[in-house]
Protein backbone atom coordinates (compact mmCIF):
# COMPACT_ATOMS: atom_id res chain seq x y z
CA UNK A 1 -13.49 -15.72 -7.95
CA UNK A 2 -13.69 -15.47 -4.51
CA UNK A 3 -16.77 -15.53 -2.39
CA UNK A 4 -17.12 -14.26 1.06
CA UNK A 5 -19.74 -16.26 3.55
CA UNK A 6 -21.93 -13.35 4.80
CA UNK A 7 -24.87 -13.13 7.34
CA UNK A 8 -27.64 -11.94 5.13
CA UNK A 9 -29.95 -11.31 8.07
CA UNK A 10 -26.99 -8.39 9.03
CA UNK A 11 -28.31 -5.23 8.27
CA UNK A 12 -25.61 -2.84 6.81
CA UNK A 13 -25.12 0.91 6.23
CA UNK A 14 -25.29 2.48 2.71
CA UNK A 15 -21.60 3.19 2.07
CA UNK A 16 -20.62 6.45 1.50
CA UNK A 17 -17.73 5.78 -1.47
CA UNK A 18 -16.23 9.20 -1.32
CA UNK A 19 -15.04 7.54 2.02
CA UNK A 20 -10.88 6.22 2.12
CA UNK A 21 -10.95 2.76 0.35
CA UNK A 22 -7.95 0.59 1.80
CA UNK A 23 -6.61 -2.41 -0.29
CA UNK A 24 -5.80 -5.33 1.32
CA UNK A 25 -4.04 -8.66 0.37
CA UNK A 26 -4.28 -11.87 1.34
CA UNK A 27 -1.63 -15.14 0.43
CA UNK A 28 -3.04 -18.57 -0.11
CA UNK A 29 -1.72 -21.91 -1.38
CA UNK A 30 -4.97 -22.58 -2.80
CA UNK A 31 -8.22 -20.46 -4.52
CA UNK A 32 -10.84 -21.16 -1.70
CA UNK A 33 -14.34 -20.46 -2.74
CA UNK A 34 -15.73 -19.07 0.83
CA UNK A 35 -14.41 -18.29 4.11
CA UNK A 36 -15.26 -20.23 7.02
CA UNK A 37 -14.05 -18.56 10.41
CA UNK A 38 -14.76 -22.02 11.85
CA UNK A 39 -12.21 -23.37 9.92
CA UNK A 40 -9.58 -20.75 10.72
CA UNK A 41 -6.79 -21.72 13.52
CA UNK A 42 -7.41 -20.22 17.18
CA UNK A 43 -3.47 -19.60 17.17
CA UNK A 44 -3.00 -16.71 15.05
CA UNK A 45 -2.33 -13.49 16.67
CA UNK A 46 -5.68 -12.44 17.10
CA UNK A 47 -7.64 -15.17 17.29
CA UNK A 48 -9.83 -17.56 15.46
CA UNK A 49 -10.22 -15.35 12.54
CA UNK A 50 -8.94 -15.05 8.89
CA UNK A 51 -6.52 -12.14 7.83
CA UNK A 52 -4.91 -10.15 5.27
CA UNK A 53 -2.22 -7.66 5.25
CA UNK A 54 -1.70 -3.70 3.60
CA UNK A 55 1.22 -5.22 1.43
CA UNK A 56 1.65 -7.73 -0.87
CA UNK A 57 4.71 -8.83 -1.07
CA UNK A 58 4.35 -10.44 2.25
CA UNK A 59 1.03 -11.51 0.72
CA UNK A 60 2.96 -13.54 -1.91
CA UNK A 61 5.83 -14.79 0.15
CA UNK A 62 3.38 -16.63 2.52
CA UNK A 63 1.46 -18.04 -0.34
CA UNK A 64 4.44 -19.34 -1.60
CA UNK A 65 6.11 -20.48 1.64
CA UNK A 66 5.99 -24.59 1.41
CA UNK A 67 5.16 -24.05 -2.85
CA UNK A 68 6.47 -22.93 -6.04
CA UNK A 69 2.88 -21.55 -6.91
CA UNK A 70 0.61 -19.87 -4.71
CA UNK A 71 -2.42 -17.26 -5.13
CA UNK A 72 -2.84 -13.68 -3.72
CA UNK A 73 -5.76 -11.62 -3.43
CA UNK A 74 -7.06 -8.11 -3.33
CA UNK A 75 -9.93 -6.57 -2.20
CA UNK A 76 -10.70 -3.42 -1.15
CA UNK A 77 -11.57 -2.55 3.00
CA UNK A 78 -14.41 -0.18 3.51
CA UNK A 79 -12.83 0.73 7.45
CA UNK A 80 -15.13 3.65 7.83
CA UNK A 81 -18.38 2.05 7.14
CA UNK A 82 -17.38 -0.76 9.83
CA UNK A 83 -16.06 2.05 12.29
CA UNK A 84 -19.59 3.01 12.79
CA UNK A 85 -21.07 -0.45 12.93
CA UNK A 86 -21.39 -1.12 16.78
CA UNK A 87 -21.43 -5.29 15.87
CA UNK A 88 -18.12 -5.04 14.77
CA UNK A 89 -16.30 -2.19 16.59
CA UNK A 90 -12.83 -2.44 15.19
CA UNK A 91 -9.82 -2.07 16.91
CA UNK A 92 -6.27 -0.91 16.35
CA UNK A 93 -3.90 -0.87 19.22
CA UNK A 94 -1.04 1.68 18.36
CA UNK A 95 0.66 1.83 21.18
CA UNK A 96 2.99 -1.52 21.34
CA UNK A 97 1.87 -2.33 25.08
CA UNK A 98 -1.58 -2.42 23.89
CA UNK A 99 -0.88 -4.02 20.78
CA UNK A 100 1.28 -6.71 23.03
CA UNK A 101 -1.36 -7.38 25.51
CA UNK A 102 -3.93 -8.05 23.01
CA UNK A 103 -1.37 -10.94 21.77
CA UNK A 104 -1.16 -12.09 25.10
CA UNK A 105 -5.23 -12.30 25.59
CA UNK A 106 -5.53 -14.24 22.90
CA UNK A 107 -2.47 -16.52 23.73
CA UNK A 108 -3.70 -17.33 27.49
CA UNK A 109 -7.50 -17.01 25.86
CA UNK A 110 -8.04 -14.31 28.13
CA UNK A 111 -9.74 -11.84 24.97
CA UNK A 112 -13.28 -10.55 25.93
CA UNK A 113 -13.35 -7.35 23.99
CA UNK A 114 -15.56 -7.08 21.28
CA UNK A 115 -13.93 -6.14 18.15
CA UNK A 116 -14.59 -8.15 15.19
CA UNK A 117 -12.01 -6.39 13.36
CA UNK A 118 -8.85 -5.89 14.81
CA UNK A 119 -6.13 -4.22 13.43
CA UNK A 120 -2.70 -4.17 14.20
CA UNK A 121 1.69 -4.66 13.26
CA UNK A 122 2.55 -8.06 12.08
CA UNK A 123 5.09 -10.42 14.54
CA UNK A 124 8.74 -10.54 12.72
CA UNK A 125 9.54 -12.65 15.59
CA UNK A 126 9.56 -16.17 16.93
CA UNK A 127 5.87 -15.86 18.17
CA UNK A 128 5.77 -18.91 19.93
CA UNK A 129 9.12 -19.29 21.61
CA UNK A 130 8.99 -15.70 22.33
CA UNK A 131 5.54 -16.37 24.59
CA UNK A 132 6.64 -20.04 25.98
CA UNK A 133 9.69 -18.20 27.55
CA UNK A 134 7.54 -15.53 29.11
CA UNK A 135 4.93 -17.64 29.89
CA UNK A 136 7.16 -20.06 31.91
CA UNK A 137 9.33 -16.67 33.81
CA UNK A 138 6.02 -15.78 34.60
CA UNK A 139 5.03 -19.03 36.65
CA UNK A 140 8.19 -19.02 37.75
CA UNK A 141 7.46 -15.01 38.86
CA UNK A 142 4.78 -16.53 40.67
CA UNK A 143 2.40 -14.44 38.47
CA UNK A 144 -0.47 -15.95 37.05
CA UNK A 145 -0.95 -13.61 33.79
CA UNK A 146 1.74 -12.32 31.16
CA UNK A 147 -0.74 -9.39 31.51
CA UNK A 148 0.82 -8.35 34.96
CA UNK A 149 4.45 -7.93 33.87
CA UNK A 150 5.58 -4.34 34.42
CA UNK A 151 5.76 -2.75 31.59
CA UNK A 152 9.99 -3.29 30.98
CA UNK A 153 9.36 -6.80 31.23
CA UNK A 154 6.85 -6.24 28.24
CA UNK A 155 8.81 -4.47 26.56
CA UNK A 156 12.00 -7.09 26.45
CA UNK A 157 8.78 -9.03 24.68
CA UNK A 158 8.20 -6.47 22.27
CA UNK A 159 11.49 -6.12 21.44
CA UNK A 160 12.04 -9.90 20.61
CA UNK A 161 8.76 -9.95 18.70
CA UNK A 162 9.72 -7.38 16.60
CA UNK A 163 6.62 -5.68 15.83
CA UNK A 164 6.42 -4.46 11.92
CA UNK A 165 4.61 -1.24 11.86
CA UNK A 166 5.21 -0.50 8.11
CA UNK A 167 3.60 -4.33 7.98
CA UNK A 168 0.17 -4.19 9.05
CA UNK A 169 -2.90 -7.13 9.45
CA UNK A 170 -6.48 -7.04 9.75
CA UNK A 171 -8.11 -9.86 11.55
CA UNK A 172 -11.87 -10.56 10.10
CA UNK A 173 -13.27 -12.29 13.23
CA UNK A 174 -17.06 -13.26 12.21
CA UNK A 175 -19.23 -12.81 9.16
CA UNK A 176 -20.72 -9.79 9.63
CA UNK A 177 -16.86 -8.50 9.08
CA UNK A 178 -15.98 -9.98 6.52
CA UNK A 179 -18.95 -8.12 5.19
CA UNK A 180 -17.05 -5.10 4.66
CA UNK A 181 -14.56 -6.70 2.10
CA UNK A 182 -15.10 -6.64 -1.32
CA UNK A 183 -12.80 -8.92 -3.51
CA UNK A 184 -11.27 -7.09 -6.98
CA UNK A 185 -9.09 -9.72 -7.95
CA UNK A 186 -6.80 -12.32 -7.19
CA UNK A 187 -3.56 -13.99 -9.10
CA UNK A 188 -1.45 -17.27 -9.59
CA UNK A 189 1.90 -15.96 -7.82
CA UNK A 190 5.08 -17.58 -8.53
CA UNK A 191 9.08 -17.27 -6.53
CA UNK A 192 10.02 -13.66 -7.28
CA UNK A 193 13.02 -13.79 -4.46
CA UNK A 194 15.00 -11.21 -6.03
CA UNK A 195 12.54 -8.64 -7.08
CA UNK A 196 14.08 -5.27 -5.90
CA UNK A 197 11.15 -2.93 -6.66
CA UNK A 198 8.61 -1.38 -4.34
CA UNK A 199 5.55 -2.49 -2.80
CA UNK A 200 3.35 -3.05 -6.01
CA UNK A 201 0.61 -1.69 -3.27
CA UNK A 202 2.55 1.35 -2.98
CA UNK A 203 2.64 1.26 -6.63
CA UNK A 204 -0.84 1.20 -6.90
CA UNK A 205 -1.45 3.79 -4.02
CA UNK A 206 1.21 6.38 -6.16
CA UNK A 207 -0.99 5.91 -8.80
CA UNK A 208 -4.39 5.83 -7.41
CA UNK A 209 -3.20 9.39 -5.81
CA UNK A 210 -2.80 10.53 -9.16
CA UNK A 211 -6.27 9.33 -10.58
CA UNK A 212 -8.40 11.34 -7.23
CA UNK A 213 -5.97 14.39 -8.44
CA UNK A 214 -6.19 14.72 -11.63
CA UNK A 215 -9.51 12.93 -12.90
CA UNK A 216 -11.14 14.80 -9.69
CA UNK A 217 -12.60 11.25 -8.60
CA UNK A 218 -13.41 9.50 -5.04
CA UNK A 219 -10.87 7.46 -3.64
CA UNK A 220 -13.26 4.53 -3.95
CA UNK A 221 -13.65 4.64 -7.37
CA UNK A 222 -9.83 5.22 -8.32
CA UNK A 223 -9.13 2.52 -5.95
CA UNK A 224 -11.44 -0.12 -7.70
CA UNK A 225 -10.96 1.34 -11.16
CA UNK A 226 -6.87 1.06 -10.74
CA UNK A 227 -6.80 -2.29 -8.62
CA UNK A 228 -9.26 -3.83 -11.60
CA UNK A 229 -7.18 -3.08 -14.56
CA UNK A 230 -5.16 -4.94 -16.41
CA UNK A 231 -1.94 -2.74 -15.44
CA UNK A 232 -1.77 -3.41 -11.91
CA UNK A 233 -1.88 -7.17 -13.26
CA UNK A 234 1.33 -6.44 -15.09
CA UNK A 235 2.79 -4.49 -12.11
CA UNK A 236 2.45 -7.33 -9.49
CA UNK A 237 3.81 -9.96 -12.76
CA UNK A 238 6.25 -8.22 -14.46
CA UNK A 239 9.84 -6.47 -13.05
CA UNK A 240 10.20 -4.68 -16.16
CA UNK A 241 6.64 -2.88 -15.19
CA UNK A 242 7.09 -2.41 -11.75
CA UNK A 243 10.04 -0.58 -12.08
CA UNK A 244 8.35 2.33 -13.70
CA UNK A 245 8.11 5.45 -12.61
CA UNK A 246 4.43 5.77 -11.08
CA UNK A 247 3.25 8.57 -14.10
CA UNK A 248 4.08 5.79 -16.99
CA UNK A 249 2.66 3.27 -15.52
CA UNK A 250 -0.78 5.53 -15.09
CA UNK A 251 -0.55 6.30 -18.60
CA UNK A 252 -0.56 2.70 -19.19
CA UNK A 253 -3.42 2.60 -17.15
CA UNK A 254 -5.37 5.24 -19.42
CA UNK A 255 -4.48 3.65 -22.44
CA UNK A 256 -5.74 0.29 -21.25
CA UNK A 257 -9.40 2.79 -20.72
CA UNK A 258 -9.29 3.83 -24.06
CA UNK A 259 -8.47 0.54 -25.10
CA UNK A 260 -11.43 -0.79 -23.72
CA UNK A 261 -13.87 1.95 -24.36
């Protein structure tokens, strides 16, 4: 199991579980035990921080990108509770010249906002070659920031980053936001390179839309009950599962519940 370092002298809301409940994923080469932001590399996109993503396929891929075997885990994001928390004050740039110039802050360590959480599309690009090139036709611009490019320039940037907005990350920046995770499970992951099914999150969110329907639950509690079980196991394991149409697999799901009862 995983266990998340947390500041126990940080005081934090009740939360309200009828609130939305986002699952998150995060690839790993190895099962850590804790997370250690000081440990984490300054270089990502947003910083010194640790991340996960809204999908986890990509999840998987990265955890298996210099092994055969790799780990993924999910936990669930409780984004409203740290909405209202003014020590974390998330932020998600949806505009891609916001999103861009956040990049660059944290590229020419510029970044003095203070979100803990930040939100935003994942790079498809060449991240690094894409910002050495800029950064050097800006000196040679005679301008001291990538920030004061006119906004075409940006977006030639933009363009050869290739932003993902169906591919999403969330940056945890300090304890107190990593606070607002709670881990449900996590799996060995092995080279699935031709799987041609969907998401297994989008799976699990077919399904979990289903459960607040027609059991008349919170979206919390579907979320954890679905994201628990042994079914979504066998969805993110097995093709022959995965390819189900979302109403068998939640009648798997309720026959694993009776199973268990």
């Amino acid at each position: 199991m995983f266990r998340i370092i947390k500041n126990r002298n940080a005081k934090r809301k009740k939360v309200d579980r009828s609130r939305p409940a986002i699952p998150i994923f995060r690839g790993e080469k190895e099962r850590h035990e804790k997370y250690d932001i000081s440990k984490s590399s300054p270089e990502s996109d947003f910083g010194r921080a640790y991340y996960w993503g809204l999908r986890f396929i990509p999840a998987r891929n990265w955890s298996l990108s210099s092994s055969d075997e790799g780990y993924v885990s999910w936990y669930i994001f409780d984004i409203q509770s740290a909405l209202s928390d003014m020590e974390v004050q998330p932020e998600c740039p949806n505009d891609p010249i916001n999103w861009l110039d956040i990049i660059i802050k944290f590229k020419e360590k510029r970044y003095d906002g203070k979100a803990q959480i930040i939100m935003g599309d994942m790079i498809d690009g060449a991240k690094g070659a894409v910002l050495d090139e800029y950064r050097a036709k800006a000196k040679m611009m005679g301008i001291t920031s990538m920030l004061d490019f006119p906004d075409s320039i940006k977006q030639e940037m933009i363009d050869k980053l290739h932003p993902d907005r169906f591919d999403q990350q969330v940056a945890f920046r300090n304890e107190k936001a990593l606070s607002y995770l709670e881990h449900i499970g996590t799996a060995k992951v092995k080279d699935m390179s031709e799987w041609k099914y969907s998401d297994p999150s989008a799976i699990a969110a077919n399904v979990i839309i289903m459960l607040i329907s027609q059991d008349k639950i919170d979206e919390y509690t579907a979320t954890k009950a679905f994201l628990s079980s042994n079914t979504f196991r066998r969805v993110i394991a097995e093709p022959k599962v995965a390819q189900l149409p979302p109403t068998t697999i939640l009648n798997m799901y309720r026959q694993e519940v009776r199973n268990n009862a």
